[in-house]
Protein backbone atom coordinates (compact mmCIF):
# COMPACT_ATOMS: atom_id res chain seq x y z
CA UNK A 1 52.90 156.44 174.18
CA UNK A 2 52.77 157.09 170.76
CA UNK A 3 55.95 158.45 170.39
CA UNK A 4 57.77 155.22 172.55
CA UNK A 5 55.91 153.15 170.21
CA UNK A 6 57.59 155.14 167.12
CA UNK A 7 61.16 154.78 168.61
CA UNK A 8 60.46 151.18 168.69
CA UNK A 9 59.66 150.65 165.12
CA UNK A 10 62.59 152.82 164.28
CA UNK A 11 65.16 151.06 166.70
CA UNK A 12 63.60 148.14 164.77
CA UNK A 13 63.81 149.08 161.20
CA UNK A 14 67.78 150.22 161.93
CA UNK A 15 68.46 147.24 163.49
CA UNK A 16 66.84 145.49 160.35
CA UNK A 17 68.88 148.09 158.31
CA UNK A 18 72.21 147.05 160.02
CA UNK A 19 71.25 143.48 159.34
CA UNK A 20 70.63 144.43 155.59
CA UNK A 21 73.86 146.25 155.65
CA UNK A 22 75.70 143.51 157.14
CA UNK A 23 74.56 140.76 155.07
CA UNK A 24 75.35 143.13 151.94
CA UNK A 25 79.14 143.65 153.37
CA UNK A 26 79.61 140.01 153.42
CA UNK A 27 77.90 139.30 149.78
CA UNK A 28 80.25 141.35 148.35
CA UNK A 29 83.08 140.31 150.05
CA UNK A 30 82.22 137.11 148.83
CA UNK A 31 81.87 138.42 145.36
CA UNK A 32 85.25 140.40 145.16
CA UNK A 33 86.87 137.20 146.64
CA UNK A 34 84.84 135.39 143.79
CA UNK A 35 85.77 138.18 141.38
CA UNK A 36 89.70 138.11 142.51
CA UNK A 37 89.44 134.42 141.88
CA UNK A 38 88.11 134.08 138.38
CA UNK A 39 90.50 137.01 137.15
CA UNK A 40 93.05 134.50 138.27
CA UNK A 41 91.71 131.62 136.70
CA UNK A 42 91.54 133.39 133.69
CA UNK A 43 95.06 134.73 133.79
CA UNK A 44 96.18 131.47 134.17
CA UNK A 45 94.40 129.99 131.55
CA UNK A 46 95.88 132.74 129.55
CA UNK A 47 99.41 132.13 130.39
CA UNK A 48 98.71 128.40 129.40
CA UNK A 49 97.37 128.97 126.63
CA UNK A 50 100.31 130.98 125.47
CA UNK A 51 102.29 128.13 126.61
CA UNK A 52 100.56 125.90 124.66
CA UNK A 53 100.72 128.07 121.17
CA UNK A 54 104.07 128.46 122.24
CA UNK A 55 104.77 124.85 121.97
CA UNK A 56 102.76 124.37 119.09
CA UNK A 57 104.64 127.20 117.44
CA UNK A 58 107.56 125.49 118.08
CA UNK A 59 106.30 121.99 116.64
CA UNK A 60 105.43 123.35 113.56
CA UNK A 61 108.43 125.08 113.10
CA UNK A 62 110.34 121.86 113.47
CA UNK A 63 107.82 119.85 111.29
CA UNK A 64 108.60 122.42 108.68
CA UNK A 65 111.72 121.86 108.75
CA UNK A 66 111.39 117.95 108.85
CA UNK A 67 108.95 118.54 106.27
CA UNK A 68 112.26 120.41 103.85
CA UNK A 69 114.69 117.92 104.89
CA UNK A 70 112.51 115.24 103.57
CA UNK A 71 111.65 117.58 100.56
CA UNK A 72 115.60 117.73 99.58
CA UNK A 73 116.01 114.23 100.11
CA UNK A 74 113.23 113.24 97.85
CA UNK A 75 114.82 115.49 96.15
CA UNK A 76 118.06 114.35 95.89
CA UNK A 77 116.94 110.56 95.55
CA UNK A 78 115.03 110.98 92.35
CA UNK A 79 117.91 113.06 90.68
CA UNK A 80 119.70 109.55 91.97
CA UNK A 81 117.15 107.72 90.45
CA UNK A 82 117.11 109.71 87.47
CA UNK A 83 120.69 109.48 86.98
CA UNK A 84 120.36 105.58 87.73
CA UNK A 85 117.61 105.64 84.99
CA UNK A 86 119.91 107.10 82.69
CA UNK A 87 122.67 104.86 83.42
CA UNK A 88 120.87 101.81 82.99
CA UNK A 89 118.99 103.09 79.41
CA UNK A 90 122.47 103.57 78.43
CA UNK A 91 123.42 99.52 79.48
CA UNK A 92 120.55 98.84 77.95
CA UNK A 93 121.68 100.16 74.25
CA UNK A 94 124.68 98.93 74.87
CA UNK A 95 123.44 95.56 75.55
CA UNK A 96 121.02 95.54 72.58
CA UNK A 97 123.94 96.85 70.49
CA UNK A 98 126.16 93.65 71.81
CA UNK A 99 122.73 91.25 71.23
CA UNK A 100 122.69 92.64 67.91
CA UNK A 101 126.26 92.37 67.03
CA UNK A 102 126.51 88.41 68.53
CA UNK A 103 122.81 87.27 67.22
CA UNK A 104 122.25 89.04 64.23
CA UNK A 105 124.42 86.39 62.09
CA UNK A 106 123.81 84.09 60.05
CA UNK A 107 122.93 80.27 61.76
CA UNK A 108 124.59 78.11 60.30
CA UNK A 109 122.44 75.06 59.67
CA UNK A 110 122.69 71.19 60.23
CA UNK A 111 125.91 69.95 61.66
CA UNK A 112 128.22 72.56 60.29
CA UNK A 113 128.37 74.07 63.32
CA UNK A 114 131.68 75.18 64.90
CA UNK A 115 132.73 74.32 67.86
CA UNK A 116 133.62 78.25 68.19
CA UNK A 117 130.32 79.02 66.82
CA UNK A 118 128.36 76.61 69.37
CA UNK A 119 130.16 78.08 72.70
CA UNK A 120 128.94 81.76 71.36
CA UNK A 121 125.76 79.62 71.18
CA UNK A 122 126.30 78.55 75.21
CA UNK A 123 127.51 81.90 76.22
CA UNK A 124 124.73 83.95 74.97
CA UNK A 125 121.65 81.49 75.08
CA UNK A 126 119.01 84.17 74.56
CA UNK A 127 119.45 84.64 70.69
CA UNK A 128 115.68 85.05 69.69
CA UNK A 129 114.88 81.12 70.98
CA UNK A 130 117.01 79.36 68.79
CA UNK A 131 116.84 75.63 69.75
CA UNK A 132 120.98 75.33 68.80
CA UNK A 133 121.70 78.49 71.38
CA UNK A 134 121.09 76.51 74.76
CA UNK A 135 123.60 73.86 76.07
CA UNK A 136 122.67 70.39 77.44
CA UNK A 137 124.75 71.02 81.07
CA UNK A 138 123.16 74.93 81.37
């Protein structure tokens, strides 16, 4: 009896063995699966990613470029502006050189004015505030 009683408990402990065994098949069956899935998760996320730097490579590139364009338009504007600035000092002498040569004269003064004298008066009305320089219809 004792020896039917031992091939019990052994028929039992395989069968709890096989159980074991089983149960540990299908865990990692599930965990390969899991495994398999993740890698491809994360290879995905790695060819987005790439995308994405990609793209971003691709942006900056262009905004660099924007980013010169806009530099050699500046640029060019203030050698415009420069040139501009020039242009208009050199009105500006000119100008003062004209003022001078018109308003640096001797006023005549009372009512020996000419009539001559008085439309240079009209014509150029900003000689240093001179009551005689503005007209009555201006």
């Amino acid at each position: 009896m004792c020896t039917s009683l031992l091939i019990t408990i052994y028929k039992y402990k395989i069968y709890c063995f096989k159980i074991i065994w089983i149960t540990l098949r299908c865990n990692r069956k599930q965990m390969e699966s899991a495994i398999q899935e993740a890698e491809e998760r994360g290879q995905a996320s790695v060819r987005e990613g790439k995308s994405a730097i990609t793209t971003l490579e691709d942006e900056l590139a262009k905004a660099k470029n924007d980013m010169a364009r806009h530099v050699r338009d500046y640029q060019e504007l203030m050698n415009i502006k420069l040139a501009l600035d020039v242009e208009i000092a050199t009105y500006r002498k000119l100008l003062e050189g004209e003022e001078n040569r018109y308003f640096i004269v001797s006023f005549p003064s009372g009512p020996e004015l000419t009539s001559q004298e008085s439309q240079r008066f009209i014509k150029y009305p900003t000689c240093l505030g001179h009551s005689r320089c503005w007209s009555e219809d201006a």
